[in-house]
Protein backbone atom coordinates (compact mmCIF):
# COMPACT_ATOMS: atom_id res chain seq x y z
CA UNK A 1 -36.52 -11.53 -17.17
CA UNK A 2 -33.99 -13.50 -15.11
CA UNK A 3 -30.95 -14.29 -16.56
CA UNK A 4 -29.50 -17.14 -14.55
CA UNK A 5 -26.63 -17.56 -17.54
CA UNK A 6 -24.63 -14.65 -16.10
CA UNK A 7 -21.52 -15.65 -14.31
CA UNK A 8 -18.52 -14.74 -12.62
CA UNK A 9 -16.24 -16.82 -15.67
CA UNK A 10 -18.35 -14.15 -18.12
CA UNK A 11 -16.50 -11.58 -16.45
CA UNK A 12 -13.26 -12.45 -15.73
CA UNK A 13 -12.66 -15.50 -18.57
CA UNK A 14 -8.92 -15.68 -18.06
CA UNK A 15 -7.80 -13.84 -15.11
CA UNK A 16 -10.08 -15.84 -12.94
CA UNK A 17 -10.44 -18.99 -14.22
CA UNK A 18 -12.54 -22.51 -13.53
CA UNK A 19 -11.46 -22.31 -9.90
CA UNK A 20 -12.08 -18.90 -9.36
CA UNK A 21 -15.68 -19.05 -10.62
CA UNK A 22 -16.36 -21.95 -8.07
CA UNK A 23 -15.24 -19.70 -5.06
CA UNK A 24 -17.32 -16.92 -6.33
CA UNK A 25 -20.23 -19.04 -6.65
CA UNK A 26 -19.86 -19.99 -2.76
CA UNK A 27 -18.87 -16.85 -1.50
CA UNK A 28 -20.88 -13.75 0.19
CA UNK A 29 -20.22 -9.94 0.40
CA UNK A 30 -22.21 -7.66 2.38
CA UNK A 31 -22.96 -4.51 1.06
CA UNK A 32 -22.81 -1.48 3.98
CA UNK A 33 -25.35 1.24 2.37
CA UNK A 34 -27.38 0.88 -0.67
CA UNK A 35 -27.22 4.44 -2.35
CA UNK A 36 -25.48 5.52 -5.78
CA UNK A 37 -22.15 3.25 -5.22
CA UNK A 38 -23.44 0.74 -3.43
CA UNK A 39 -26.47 -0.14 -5.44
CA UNK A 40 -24.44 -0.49 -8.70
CA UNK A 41 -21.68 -2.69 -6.64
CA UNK A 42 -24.58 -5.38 -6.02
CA UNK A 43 -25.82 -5.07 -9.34
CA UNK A 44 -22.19 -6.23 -10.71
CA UNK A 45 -21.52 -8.67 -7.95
CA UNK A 46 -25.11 -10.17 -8.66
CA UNK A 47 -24.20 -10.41 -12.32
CA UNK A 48 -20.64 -12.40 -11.91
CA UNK A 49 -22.21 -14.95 -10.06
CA UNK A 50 -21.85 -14.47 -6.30
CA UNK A 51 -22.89 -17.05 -3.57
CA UNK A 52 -24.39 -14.98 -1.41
CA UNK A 53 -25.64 -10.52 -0.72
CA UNK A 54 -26.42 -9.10 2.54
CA UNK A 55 -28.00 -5.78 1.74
CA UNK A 56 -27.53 -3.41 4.70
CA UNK A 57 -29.09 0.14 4.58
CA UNK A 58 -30.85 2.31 7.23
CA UNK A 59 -32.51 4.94 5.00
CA UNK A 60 -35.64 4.83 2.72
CA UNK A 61 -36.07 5.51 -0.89
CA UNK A 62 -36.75 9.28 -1.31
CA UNK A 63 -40.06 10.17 -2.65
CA UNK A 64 -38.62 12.37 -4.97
CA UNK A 65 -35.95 9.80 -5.99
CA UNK A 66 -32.29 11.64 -5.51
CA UNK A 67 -28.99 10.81 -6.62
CA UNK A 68 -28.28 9.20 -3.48
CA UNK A 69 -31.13 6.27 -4.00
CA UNK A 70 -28.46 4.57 -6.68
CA UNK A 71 -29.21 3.35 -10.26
CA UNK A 72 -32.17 0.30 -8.99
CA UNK A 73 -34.20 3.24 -7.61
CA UNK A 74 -37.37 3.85 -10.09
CA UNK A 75 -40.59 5.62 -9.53
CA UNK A 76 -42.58 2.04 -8.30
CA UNK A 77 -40.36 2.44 -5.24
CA UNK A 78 -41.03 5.59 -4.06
CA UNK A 79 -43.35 4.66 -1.88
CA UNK A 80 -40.80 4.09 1.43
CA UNK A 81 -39.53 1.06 0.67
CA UNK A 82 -36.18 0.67 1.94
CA UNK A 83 -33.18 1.13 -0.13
CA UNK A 84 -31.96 -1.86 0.91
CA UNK A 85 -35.07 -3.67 0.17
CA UNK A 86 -35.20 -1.68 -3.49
CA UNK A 87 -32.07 -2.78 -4.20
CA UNK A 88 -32.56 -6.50 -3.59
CA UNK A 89 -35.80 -6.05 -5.87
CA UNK A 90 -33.57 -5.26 -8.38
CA UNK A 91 -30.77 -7.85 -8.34
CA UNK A 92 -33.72 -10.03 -7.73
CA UNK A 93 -34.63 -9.64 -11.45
CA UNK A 94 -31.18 -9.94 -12.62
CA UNK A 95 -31.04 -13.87 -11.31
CA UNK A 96 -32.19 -16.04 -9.05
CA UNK A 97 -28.84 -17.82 -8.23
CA UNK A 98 -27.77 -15.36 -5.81
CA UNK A 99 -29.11 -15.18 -2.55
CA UNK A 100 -30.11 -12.12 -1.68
CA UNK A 101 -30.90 -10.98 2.34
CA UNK A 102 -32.33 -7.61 3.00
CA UNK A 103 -31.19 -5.68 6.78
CA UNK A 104 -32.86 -2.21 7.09
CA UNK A 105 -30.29 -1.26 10.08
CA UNK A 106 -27.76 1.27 11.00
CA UNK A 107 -24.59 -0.70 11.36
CA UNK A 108 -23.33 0.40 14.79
CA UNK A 109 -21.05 -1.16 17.31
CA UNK A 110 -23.93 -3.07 18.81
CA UNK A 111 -24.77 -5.17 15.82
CA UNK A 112 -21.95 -5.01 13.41
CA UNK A 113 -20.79 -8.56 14.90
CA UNK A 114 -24.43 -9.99 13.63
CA UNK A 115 -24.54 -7.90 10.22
CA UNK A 116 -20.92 -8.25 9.41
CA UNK A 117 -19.52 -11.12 10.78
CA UNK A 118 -19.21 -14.83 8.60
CA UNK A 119 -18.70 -12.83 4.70
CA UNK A 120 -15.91 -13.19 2.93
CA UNK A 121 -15.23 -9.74 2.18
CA UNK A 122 -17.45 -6.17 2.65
CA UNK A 123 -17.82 -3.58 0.52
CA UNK A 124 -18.28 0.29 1.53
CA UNK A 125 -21.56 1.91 0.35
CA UNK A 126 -22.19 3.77 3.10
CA UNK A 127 -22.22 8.22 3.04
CA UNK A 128 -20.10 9.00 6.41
CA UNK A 129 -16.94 8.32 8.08
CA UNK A 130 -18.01 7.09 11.41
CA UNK A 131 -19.37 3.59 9.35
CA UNK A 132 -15.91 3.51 7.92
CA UNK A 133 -13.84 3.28 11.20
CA UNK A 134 -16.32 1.34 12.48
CA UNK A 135 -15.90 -0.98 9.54
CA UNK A 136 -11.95 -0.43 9.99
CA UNK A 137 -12.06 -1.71 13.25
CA UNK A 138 -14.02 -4.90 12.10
CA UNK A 139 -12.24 -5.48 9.34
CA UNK A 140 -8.64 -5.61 11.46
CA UNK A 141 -10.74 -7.45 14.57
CA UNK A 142 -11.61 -10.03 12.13
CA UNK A 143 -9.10 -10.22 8.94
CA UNK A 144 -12.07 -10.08 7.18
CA UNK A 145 -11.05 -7.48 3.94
CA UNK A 146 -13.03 -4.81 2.32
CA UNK A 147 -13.06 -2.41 0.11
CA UNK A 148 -13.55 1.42 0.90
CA UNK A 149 -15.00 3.68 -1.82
CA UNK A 150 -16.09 7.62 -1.69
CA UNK A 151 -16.43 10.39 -4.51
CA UNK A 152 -17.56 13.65 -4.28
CA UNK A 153 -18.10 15.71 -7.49
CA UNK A 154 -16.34 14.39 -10.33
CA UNK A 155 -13.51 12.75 -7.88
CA UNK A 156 -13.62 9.15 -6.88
CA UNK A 157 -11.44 6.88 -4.99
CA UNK A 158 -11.10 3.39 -3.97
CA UNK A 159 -8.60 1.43 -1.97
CA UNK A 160 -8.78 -2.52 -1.14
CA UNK A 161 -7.85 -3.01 2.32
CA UNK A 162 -6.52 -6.18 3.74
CA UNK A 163 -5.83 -6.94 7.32
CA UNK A 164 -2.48 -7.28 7.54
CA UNK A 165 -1.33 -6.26 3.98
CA UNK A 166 -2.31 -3.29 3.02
CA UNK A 167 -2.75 -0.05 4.85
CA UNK A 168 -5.73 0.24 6.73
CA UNK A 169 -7.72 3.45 6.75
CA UNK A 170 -6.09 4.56 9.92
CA UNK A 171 -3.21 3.99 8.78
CA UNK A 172 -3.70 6.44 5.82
CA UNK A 173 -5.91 9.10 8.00
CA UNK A 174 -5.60 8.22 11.49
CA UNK A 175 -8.38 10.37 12.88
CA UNK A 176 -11.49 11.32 10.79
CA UNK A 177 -12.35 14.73 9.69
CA UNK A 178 -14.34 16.32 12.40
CA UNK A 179 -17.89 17.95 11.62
CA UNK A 180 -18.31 20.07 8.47
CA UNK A 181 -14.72 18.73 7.27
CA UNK A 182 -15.96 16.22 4.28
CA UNK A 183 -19.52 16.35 3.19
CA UNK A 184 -21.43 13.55 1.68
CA UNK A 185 -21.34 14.57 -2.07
CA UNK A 186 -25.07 13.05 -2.59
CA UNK A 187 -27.17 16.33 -1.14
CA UNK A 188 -24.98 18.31 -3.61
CA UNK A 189 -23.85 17.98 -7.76
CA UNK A 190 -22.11 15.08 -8.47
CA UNK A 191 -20.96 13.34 -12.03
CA UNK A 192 -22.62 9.41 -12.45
CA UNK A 193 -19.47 8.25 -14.29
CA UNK A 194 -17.30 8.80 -11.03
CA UNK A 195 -19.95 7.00 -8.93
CA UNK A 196 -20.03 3.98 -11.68
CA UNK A 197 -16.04 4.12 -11.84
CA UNK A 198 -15.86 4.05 -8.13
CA UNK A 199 -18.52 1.10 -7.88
CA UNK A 200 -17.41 -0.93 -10.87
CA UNK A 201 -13.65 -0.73 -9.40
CA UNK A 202 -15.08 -2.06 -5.77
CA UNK A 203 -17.14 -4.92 -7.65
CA UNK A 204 -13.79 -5.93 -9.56
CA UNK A 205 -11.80 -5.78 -6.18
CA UNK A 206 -14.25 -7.84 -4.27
CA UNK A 207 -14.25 -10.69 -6.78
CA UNK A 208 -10.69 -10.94 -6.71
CA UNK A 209 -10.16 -10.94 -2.93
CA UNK A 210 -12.47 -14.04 -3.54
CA UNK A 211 -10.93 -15.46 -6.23
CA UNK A 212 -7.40 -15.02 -5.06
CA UNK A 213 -6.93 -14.19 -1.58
CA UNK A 214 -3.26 -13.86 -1.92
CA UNK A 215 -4.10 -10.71 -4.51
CA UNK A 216 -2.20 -7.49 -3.83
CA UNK A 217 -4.01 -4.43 -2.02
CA UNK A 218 -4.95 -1.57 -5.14
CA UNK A 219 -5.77 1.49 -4.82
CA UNK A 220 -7.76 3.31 -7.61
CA UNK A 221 -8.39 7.67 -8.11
CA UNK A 222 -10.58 8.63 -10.60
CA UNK A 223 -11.69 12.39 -12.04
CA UNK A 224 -14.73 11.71 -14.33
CA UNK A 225 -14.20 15.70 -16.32
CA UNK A 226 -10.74 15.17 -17.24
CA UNK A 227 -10.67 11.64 -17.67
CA UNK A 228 -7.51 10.59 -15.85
CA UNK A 229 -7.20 7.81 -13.62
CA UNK A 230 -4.20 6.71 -11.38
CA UNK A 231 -4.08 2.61 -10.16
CA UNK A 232 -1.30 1.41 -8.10
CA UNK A 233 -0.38 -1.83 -5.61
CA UNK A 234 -0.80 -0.48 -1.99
CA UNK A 235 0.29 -4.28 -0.70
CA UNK A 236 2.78 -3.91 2.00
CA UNK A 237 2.90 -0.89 3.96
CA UNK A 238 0.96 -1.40 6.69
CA UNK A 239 2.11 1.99 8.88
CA UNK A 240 4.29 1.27 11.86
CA UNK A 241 2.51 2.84 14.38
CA UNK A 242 -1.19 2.69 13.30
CA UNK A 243 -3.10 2.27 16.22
CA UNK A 244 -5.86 0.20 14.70
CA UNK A 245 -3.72 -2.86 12.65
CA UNK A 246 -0.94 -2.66 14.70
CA UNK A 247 -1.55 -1.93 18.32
CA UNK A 248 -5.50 -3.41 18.18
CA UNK A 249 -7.33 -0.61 19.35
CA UNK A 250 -10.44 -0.72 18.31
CA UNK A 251 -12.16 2.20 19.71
CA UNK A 252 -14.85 2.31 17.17
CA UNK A 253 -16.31 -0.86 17.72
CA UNK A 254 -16.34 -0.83 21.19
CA UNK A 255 -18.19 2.13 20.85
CA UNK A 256 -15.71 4.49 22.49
CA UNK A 257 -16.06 6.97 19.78
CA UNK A 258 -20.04 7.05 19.00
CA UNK A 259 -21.83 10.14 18.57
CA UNK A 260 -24.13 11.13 21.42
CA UNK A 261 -27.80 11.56 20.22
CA UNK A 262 -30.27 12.87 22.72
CA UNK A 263 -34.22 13.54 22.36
CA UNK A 264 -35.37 17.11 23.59
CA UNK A 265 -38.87 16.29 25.33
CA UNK A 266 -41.57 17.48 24.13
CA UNK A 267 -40.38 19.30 20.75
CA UNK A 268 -40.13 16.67 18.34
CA UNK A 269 -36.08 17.61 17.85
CA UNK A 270 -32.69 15.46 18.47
CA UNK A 271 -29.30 16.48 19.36
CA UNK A 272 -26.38 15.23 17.89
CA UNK A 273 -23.07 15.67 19.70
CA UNK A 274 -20.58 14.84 17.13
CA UNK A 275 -18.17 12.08 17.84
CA UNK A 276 -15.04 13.93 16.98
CA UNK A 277 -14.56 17.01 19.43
CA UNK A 278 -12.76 19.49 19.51
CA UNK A 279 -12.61 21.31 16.32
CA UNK A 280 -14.50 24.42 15.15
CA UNK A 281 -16.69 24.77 12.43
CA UNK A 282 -16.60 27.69 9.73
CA UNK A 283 -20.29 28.12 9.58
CA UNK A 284 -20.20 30.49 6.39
CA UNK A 285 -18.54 28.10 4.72
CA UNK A 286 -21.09 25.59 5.33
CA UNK A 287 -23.47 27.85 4.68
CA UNK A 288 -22.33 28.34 1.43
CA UNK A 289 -23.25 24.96 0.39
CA UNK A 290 -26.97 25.42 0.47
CA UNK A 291 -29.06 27.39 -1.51
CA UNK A 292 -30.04 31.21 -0.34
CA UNK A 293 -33.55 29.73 0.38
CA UNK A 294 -32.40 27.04 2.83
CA UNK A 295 -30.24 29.61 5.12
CA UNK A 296 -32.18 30.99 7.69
CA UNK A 297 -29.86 32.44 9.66
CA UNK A 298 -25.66 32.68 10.09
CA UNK A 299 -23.79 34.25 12.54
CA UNK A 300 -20.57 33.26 14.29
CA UNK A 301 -22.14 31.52 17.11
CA UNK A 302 -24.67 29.02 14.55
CA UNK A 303 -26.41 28.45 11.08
CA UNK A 304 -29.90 27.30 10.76
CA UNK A 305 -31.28 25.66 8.26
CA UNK A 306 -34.51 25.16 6.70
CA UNK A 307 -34.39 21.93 4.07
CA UNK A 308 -37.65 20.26 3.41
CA UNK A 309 -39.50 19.07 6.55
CA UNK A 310 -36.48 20.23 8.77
CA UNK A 311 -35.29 22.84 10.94
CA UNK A 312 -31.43 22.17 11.41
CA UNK A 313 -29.51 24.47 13.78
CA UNK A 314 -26.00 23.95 13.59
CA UNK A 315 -23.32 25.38 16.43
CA UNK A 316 -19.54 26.04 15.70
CA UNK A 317 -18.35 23.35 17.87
CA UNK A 318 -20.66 20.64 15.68
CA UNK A 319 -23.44 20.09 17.55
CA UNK A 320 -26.64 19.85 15.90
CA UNK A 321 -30.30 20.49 17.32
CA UNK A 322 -32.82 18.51 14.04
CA UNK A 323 -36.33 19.86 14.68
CA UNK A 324 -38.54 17.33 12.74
CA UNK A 325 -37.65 14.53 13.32
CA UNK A 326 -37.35 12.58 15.94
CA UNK A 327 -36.28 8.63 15.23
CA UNK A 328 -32.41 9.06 16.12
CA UNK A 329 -31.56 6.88 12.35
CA UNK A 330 -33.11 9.11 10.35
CA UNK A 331 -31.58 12.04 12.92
CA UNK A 332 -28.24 10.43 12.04
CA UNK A 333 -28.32 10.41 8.36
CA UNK A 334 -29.40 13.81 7.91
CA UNK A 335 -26.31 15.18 9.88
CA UNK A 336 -24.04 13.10 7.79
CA UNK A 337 -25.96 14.64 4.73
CA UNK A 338 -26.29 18.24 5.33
CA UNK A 339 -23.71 18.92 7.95
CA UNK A 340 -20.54 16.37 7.11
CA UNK A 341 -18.42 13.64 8.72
């Protein structure tokens, strides 16, 4: 049934107010990746009345329906419908005053201006680094804020970033972690509660960067077993030499720093060069992440990998050969998933 009656006021009754409600109610968010975080952040932001969703997801709804299809995923939509599209089916139901725009597309230098630009504020859903220095970049290019979220395990964190006022992400990890480094925590065990603390926390931060664009930058760790949680007021500390909010480099969206994905002809395989170079991977380590049945073979020199329909062979310096597959999206997000950031 649709519930029109739920809005933003419901949520927030005294902290944001008559006037805050109207800006919600004309505002838009866009949603970068529409898995476990990301489907539950446009579930709330659906509820407390938002203007307007973009939906932005390149990966379909797995037939077998994991952890990383999010909370909207049920068994109708196994049938490769797009999470983004899944997702929108969902907030669909929950009312029909928010409009709701589906875009099954890897955001990528090339179209981040068209998928990205005109919203009020974005929110992180996405599984892999590269999207978040992309969106970085944007954010700073633009003064447009967002909000960057990641768990893995029982661990989540959040931060609100705001062009100018807070700490962007370079400023708080000024390179990403190369290949192997941070994994995706979706292909492996994680705890819901940390994904729906994460989520919930990015949902609240978003309607108050609406509400009150003067609102301080927070910043929000979470550990779902032991139950503690840390908030504090990151406003302020911009770092004095980032190279992204205070020199304007934007390397990331001007595609300086995108992976390099090749077809091999004739074999129905991609290679992924990785776009941060340099560093070596421990390949027993890695390893160790799959299950005995997945490992085909580990040496110092590469580990391949057998996971469903694929054949991934992995080399120390983080270059990837996917047999199976051979759209370079789908290539993409199973290197973020298997093999890391």
């Amino acid at each position: 049934m649709v519930m029109d009656g739920l809005h933003a006021g419901q949520a927030f009754p005294e902290v944001i107010g008559a006037k805050g409600r109207k800006k919600i109610e004309g505002a838009s968010a866009a949603v970068i990746g529409c898995g476990a975080r990301g489907s539950i952040v446009a579930g709330l932001l659906a509820r407390s009345g938002i203007g307007r969703l973009r939906l932005i997801d390149r990966d379909v709804v797995s037939p077998g329906l994991q952890e990383g299809d999010g909370v909207v995923a049920l068994p109708e939509d196994a049938t490769a419908i797009s999470r983004a599209a899944a997702s929108a089916r969902h907030v669909r139901k929950i009312t029909s005053a928010t409009q709701v725009e589906v875009r099954d597309e890897d955001l990528d230098f090339q179209n981040i201006k068209d998928l990205c630009g005109g919203f009020d504020v974005l929110v992180d859903g996405v599984d892999n680094f590269q999207t978040r220095y992309l969106l970085n970049d944007y954010s700073s290019a633009e003064g447009i804020p967002w909000v960057f979220g990641a768990f893995r395990g029982t661990s989540g964190f959040s931060r609100l970033i705001i062009p100018g006022r807070t700490p962007c992400l370079r400023c708080l990890l000024p390179e990403p972690p190369g290949p192997g480094g941070i994994v995706n925590a979706e292909p492996f065990a994680i705890i819901r509660p940390a994904v729906q603390a994460v989520a919930a926390f990015q949902a609240q931060q978003a309607l108050r960067v609406i509400a009150d664009g003067k609102m301080s930058g927070k910043e929000l760790q979470v550990d779902a077993l032991s139950g503690e949680s840390r908030e504090e007021d990151t406003t302020g500390h911009p770092g004095a030499d980032c190279p992204c909010c205070r020199k304007t480099e934007f390397p990331w969206m001007d595609g300086r720093t995108a992976e390099s994905i090749t077809s091999l002809c004739g074999t129905g395989s991609v290679q992924i060069q990785p776009a941060v170079r340099g560093s070596r991977l421990d390949l027993q380590k890695l390893a160790g992440r799959f299950a005995e049945k997945n490992v085909l073979r580990c040496n110092d020199y590469l580990l391949q990998l057998r996971i469903n329909d694929y054949e991934l062979t992995v080399f120390s310096n983080g270059r990837a050969i996917i047999k199976g597959v051979e759209d370079h999206g789908k290539a993409r997000i199973l290197y973020s998933r298997y093999i890391g950031n």
